[in-house]
PDB file of N, CA and C in Angstrom:
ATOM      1  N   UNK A   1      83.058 115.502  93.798  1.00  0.00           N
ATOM      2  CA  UNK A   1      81.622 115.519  93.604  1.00  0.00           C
ATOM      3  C   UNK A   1      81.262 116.732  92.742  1.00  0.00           C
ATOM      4  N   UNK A   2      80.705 116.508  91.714  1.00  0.00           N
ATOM      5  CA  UNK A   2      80.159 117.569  91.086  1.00  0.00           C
ATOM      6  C   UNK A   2      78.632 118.558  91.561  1.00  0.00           C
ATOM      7  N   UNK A   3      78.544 119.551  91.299  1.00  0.00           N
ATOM      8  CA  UNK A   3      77.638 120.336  91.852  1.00  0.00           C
ATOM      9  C   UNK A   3      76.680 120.083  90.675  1.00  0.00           C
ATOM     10  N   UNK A   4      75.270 120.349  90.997  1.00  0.00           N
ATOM     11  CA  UNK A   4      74.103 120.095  90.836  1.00  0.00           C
ATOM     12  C   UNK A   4      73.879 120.637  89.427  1.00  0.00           C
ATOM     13  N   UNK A   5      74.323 121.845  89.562  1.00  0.00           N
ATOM     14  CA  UNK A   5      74.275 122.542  88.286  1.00  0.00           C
ATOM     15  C   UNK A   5      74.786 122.514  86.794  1.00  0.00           C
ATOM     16  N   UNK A   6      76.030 121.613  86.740  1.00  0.00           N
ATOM     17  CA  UNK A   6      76.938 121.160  86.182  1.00  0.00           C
ATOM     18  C   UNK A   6      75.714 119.612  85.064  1.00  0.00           C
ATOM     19  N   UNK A   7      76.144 119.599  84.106  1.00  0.00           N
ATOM     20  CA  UNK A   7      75.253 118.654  83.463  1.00  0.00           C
ATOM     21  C   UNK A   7      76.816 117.690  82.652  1.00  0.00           C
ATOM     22  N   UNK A   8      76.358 116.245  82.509  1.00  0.00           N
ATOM     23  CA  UNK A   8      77.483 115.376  82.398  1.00  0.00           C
ATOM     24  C   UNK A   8      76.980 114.430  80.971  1.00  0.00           C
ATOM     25  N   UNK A   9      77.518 114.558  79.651  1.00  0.00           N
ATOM     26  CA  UNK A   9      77.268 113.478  79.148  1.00  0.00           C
ATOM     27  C   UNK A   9      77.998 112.609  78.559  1.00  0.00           C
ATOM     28  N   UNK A  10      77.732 111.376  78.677  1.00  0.00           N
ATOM     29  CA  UNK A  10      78.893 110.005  78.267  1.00  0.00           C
ATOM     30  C   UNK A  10      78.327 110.032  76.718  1.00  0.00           C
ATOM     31  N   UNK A  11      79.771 109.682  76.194  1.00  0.00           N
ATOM     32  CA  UNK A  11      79.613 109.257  74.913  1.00  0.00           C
ATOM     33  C   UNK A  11      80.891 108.175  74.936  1.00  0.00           C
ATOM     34  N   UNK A  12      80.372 107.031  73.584  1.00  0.00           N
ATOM     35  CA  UNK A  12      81.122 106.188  73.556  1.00  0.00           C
ATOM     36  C   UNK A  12      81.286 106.341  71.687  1.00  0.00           C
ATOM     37  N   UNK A  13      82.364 106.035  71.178  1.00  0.00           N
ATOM     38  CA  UNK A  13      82.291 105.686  69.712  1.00  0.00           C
ATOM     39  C   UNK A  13      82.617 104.180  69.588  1.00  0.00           C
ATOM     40  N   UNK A  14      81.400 104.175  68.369  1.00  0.00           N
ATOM     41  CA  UNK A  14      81.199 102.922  67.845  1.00  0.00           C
ATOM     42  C   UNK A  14      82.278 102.719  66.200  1.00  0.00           C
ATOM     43  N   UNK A  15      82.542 101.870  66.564  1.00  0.00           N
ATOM     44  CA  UNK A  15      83.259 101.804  65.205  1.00  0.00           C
ATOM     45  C   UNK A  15      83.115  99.861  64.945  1.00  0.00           C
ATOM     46  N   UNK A  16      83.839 100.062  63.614  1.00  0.00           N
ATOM     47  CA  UNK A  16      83.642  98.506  62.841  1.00  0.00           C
ATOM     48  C   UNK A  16      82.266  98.188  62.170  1.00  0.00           C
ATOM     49  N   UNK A  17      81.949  96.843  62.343  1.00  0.00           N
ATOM     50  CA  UNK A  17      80.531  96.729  61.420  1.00  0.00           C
ATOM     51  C   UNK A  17      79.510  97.840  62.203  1.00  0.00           C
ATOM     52  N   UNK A  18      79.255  98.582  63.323  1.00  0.00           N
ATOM     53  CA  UNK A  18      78.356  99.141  63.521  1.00  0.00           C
ATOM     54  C   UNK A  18      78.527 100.847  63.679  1.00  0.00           C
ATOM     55  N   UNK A  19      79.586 101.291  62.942  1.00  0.00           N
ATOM     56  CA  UNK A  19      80.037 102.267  62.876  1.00  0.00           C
ATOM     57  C   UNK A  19      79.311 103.339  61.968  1.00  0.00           C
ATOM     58  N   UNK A  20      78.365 102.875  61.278  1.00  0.00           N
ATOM     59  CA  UNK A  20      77.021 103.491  60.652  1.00  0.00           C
ATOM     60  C   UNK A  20      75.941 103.589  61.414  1.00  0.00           C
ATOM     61  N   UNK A  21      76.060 103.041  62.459  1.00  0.00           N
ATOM     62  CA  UNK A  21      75.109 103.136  62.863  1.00  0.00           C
ATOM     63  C   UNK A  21      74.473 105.336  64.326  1.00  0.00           C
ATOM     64  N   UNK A  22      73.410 105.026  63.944  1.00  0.00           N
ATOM     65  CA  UNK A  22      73.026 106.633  64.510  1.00  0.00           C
ATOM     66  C   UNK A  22      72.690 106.427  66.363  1.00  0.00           C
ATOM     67  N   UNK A  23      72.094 104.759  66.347  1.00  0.00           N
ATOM     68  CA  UNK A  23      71.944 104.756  68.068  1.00  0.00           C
ATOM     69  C   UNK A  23      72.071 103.221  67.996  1.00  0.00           C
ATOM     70  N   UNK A  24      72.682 102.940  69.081  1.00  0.00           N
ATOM     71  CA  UNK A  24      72.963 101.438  69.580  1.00  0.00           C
ATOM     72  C   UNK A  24      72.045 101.090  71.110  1.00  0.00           C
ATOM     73  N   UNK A  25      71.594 100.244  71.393  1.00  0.00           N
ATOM     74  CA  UNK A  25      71.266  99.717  72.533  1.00  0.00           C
ATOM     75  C   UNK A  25      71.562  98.647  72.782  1.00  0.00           C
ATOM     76  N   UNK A  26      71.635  98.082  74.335  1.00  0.00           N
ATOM     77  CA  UNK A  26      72.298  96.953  74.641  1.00  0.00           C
ATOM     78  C   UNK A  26      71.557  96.361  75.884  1.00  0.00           C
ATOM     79  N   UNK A  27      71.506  95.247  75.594  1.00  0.00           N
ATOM     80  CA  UNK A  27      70.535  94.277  76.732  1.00  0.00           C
ATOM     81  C   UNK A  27      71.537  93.694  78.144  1.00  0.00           C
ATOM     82  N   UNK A  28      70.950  93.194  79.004  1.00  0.00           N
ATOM     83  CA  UNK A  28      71.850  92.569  79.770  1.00  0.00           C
ATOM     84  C   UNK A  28      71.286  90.915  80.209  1.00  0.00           C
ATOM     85  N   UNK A  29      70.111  90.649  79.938  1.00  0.00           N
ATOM     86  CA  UNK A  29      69.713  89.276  80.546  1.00  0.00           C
ATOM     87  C   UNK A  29      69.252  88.813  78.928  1.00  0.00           C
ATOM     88  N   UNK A  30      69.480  87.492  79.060  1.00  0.00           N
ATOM     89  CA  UNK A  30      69.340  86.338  78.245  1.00  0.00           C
ATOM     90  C   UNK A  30      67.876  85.748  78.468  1.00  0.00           C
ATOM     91  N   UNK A  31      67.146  86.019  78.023  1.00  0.00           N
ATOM     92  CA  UNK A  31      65.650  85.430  78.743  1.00  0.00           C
ATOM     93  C   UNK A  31      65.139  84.030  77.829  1.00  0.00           C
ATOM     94  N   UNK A  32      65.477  83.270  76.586  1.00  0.00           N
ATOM     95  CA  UNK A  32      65.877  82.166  76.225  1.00  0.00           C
ATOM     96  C   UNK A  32      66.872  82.086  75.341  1.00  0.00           C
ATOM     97  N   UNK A  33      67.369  80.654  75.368  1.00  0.00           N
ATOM     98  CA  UNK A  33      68.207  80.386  74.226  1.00  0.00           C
ATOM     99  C   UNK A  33      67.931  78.628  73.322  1.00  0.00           C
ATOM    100  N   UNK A  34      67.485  78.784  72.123  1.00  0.00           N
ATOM    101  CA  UNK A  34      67.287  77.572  71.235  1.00  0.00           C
ATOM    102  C   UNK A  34      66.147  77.423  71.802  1.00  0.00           C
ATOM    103  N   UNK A  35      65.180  78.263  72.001  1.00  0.00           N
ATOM    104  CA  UNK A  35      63.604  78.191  72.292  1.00  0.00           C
ATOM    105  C   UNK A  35      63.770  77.460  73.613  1.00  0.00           C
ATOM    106  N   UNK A  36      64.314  77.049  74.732  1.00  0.00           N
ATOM    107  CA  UNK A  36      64.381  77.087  75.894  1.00  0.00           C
ATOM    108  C   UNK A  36      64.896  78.350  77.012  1.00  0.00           C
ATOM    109  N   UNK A  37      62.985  78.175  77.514  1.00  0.00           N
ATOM    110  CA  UNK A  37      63.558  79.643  78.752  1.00  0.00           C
ATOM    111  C   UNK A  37      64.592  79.578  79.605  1.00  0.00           C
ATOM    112  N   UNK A  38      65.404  80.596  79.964  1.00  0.00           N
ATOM    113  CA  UNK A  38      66.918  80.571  80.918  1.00  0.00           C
ATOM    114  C   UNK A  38      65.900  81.355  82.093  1.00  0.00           C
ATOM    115  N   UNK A  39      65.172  80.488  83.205  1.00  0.00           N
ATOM    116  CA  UNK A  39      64.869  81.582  84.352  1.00  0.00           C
ATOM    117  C   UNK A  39      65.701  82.026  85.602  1.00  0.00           C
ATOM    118  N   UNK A  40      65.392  83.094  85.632  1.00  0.00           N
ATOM    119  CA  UNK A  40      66.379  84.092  86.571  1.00  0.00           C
ATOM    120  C   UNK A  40      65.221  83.739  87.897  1.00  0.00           C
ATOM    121  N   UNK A  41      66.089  83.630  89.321  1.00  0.00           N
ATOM    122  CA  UNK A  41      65.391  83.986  90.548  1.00  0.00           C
ATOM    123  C   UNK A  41      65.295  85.325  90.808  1.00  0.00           C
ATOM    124  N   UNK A  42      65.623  86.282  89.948  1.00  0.00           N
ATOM    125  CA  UNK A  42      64.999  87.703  90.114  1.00  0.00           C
ATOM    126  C   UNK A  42      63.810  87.937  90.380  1.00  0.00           C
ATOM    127  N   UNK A  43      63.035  88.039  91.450  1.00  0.00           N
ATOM    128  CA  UNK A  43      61.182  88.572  91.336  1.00  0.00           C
ATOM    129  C   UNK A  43      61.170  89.943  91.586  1.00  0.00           C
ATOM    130  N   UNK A  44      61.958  90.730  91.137  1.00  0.00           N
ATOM    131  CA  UNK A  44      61.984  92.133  91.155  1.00  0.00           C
ATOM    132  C   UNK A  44      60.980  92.231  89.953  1.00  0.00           C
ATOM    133  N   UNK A  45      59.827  93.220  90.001  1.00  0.00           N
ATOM    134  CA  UNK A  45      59.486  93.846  89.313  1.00  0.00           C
ATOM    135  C   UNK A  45      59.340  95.238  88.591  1.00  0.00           C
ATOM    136  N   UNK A  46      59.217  95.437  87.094  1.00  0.00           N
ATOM    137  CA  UNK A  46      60.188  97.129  87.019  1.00  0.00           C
ATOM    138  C   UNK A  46      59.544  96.720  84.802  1.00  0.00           C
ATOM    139  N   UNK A  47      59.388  97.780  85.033  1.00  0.00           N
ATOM    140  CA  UNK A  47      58.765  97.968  83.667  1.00  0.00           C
ATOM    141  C   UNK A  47      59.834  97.079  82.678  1.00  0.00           C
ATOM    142  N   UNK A  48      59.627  96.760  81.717  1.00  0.00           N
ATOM    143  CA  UNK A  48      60.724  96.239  80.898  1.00  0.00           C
ATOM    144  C   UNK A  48      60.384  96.086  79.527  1.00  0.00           C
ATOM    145  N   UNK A  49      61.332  95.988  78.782  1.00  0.00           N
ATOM    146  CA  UNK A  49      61.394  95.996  76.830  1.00  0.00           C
ATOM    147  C   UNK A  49      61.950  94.694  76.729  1.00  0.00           C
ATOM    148  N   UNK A  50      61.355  93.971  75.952  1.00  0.00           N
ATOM    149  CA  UNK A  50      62.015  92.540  75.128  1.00  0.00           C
ATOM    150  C   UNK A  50      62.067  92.740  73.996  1.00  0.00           C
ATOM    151  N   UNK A  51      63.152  91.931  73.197  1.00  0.00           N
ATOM    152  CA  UNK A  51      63.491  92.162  72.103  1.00  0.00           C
ATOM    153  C   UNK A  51      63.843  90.615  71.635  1.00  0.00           C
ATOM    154  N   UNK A  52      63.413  89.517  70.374  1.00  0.00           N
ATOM    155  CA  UNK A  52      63.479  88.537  70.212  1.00  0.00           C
ATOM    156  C   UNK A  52      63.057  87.886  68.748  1.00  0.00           C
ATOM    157  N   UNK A  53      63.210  86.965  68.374  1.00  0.00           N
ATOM    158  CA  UNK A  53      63.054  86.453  67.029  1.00  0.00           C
ATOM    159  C   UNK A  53      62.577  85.060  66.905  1.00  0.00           C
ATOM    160  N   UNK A  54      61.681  85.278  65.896  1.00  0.00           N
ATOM    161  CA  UNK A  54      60.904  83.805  65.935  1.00  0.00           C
ATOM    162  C   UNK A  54      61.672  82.841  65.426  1.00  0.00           C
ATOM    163  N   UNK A  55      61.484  81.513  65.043  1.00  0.00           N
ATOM    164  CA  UNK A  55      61.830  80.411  63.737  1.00  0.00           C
ATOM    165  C   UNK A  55      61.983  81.018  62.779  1.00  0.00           C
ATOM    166  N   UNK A  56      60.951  81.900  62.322  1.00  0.00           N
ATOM    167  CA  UNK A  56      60.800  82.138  61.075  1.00  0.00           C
ATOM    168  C   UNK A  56      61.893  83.572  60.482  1.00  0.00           C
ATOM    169  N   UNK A  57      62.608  84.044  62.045  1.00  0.00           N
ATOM    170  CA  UNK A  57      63.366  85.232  61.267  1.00  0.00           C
ATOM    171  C   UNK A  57      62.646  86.722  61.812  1.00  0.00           C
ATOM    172  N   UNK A  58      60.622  86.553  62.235  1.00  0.00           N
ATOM    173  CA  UNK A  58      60.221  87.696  62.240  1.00  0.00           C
ATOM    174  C   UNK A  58      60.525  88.249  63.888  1.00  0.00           C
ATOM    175  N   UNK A  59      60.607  89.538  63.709  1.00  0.00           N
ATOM    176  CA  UNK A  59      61.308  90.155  65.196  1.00  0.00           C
ATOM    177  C   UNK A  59      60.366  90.952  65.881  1.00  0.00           C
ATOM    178  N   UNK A  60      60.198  90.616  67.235  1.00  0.00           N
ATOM    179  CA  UNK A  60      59.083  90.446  68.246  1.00  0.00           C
ATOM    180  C   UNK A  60      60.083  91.587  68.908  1.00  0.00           C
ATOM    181  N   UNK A  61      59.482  92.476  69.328  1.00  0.00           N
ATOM    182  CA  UNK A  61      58.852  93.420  70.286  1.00  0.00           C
ATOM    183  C   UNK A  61      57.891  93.840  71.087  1.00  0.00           C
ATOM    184  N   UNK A  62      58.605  92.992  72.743  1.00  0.00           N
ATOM    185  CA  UNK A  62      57.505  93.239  73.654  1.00  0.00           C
ATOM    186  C   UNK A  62      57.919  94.468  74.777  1.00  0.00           C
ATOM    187  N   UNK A  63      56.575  95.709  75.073  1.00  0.00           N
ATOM    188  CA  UNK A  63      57.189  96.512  76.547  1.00  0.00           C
ATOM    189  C   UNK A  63      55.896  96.044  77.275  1.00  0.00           C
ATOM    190  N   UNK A  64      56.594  96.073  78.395  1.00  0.00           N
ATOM    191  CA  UNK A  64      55.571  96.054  80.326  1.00  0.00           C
ATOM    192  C   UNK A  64      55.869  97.664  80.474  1.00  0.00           C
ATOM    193  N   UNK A  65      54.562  98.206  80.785  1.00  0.00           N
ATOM    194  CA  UNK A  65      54.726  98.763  81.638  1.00  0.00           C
ATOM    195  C   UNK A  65      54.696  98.500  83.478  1.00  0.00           C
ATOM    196  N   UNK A  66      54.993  99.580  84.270  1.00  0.00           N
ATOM    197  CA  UNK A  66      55.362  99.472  85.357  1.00  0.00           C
ATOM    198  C   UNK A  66      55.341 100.192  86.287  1.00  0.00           C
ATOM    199  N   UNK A  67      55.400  99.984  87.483  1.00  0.00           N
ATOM    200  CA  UNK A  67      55.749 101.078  88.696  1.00  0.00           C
ATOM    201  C   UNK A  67      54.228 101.639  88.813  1.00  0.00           C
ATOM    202  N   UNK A  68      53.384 101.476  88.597  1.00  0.00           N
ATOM    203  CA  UNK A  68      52.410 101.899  88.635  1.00  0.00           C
ATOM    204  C   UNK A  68      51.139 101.571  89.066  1.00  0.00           C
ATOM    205  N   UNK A  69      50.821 100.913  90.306  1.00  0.00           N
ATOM    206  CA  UNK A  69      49.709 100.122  91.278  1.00  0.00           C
ATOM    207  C   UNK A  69      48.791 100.604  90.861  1.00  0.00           C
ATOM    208  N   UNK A  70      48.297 101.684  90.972  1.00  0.00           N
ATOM    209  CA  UNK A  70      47.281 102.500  90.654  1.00  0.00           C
ATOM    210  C   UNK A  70      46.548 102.120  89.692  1.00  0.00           C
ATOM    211  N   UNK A  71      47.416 101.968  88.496  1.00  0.00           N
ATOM    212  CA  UNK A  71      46.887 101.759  87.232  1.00  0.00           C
ATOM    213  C   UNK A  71      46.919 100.112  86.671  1.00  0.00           C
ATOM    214  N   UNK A  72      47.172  99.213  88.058  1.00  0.00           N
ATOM    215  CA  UNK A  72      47.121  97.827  88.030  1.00  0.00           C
ATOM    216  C   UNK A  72      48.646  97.383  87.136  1.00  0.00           C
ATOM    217  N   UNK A  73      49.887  98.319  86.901  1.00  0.00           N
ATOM    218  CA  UNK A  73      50.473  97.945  86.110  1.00  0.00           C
ATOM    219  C   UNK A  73      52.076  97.921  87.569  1.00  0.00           C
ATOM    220  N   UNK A  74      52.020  96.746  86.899  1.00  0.00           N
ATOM    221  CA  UNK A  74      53.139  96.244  88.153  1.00  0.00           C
ATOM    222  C   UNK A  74      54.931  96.059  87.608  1.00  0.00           C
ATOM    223  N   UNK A  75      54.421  95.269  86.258  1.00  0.00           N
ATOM    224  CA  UNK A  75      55.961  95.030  85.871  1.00  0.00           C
ATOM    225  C   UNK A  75      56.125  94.196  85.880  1.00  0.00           C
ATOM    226  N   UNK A  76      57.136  92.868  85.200  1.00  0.00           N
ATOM    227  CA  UNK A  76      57.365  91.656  85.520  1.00  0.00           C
ATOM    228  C   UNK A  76      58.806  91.472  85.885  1.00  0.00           C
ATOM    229  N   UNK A  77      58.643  90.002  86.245  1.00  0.00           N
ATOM    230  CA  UNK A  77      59.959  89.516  87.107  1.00  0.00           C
ATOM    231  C   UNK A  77      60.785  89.185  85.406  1.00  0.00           C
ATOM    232  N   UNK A  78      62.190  88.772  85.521  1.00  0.00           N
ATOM    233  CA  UNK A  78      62.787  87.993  84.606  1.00  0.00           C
ATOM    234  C   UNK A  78      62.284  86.575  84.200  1.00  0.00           C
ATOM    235  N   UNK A  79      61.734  86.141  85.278  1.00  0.00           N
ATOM    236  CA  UNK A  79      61.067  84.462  84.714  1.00  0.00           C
ATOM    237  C   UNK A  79      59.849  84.912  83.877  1.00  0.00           C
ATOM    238  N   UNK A  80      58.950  86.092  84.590  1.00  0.00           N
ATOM    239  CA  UNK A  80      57.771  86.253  83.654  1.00  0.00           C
ATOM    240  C   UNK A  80      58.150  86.179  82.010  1.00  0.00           C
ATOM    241  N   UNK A  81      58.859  87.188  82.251  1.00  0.00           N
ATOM    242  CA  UNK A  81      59.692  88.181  80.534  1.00  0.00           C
ATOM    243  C   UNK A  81      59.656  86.842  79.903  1.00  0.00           C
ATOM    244  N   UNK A  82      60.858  85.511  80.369  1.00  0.00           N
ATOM    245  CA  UNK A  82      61.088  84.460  79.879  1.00  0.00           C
ATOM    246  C   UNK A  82      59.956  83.587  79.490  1.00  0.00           C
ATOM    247  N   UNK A  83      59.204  83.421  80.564  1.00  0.00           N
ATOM    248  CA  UNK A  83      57.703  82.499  79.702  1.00  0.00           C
ATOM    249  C   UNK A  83      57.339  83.488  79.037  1.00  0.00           C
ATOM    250  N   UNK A  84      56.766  84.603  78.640  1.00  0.00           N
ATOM    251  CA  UNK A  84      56.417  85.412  77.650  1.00  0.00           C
ATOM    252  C   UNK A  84      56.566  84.792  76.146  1.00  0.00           C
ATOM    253  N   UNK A  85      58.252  85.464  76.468  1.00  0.00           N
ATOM    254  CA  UNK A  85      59.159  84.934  75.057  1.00  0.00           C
ATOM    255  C   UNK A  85      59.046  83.604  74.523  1.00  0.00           C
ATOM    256  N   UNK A  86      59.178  82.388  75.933  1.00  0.00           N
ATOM    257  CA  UNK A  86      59.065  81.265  75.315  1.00  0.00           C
ATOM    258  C   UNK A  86      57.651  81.287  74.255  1.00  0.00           C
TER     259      UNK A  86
END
C-alpha cells in the first residue's frame, strides 16, 4: 500500500497510426449502431460525454451534467444517452 503522500502516474505509449497523436480518449459503451439504439439495463445515473456522427459525416458532441439534485441536474441512464443519440 502506498502512503498518502506519495503521488502515482500511469502512462501508456501510443504508437502506429495514432502515434502523433498529443491525447487519446477511450469510450466503453456502444450507445447505437447503423442508427439503431443498443439499450443497456443500466439506470445508474452519473454525468456523462457522448461522442457520435451523423449520415452526413458531421460529429455530435453531447455532455450531461450530474450528481447534482440541487441544481435539478441528475445525469442519465445508458438507455437515456441512447435515445438521445438515436
Amino acid at each position: 500500500m502506498l502512503d498518502t503522500a506519495y503521488e502515482v502516474r500511469v502512462q501508456y505509449k501510443v504508437t502506429g497510426a495514432y502515434a502523433d497523436c498529443e491525447s487519446v480518449t477511450a469510450g466503453n459503451v456502444t450507445l447505437n449502431a447503423n442508427g439503431e439504439g443498443l439499450y443497456s439495463t443500466d439506470k445508474n445515473r452519473h454525468p456523462r460525454t457522448m461522442i457520435g456522427y451523423r449520415e452526413d459525416g458531421t460529429c455530435v458532441f453531447v455532455t450531461v451534467d450530474g450528481r447534482q439534485p440541487d441544481g435539478n441536474m441528475y445525469g442519465m441512464t445508458n438507455m437515456e444517452m441512447s435515445a438521445t443519440m438515436e
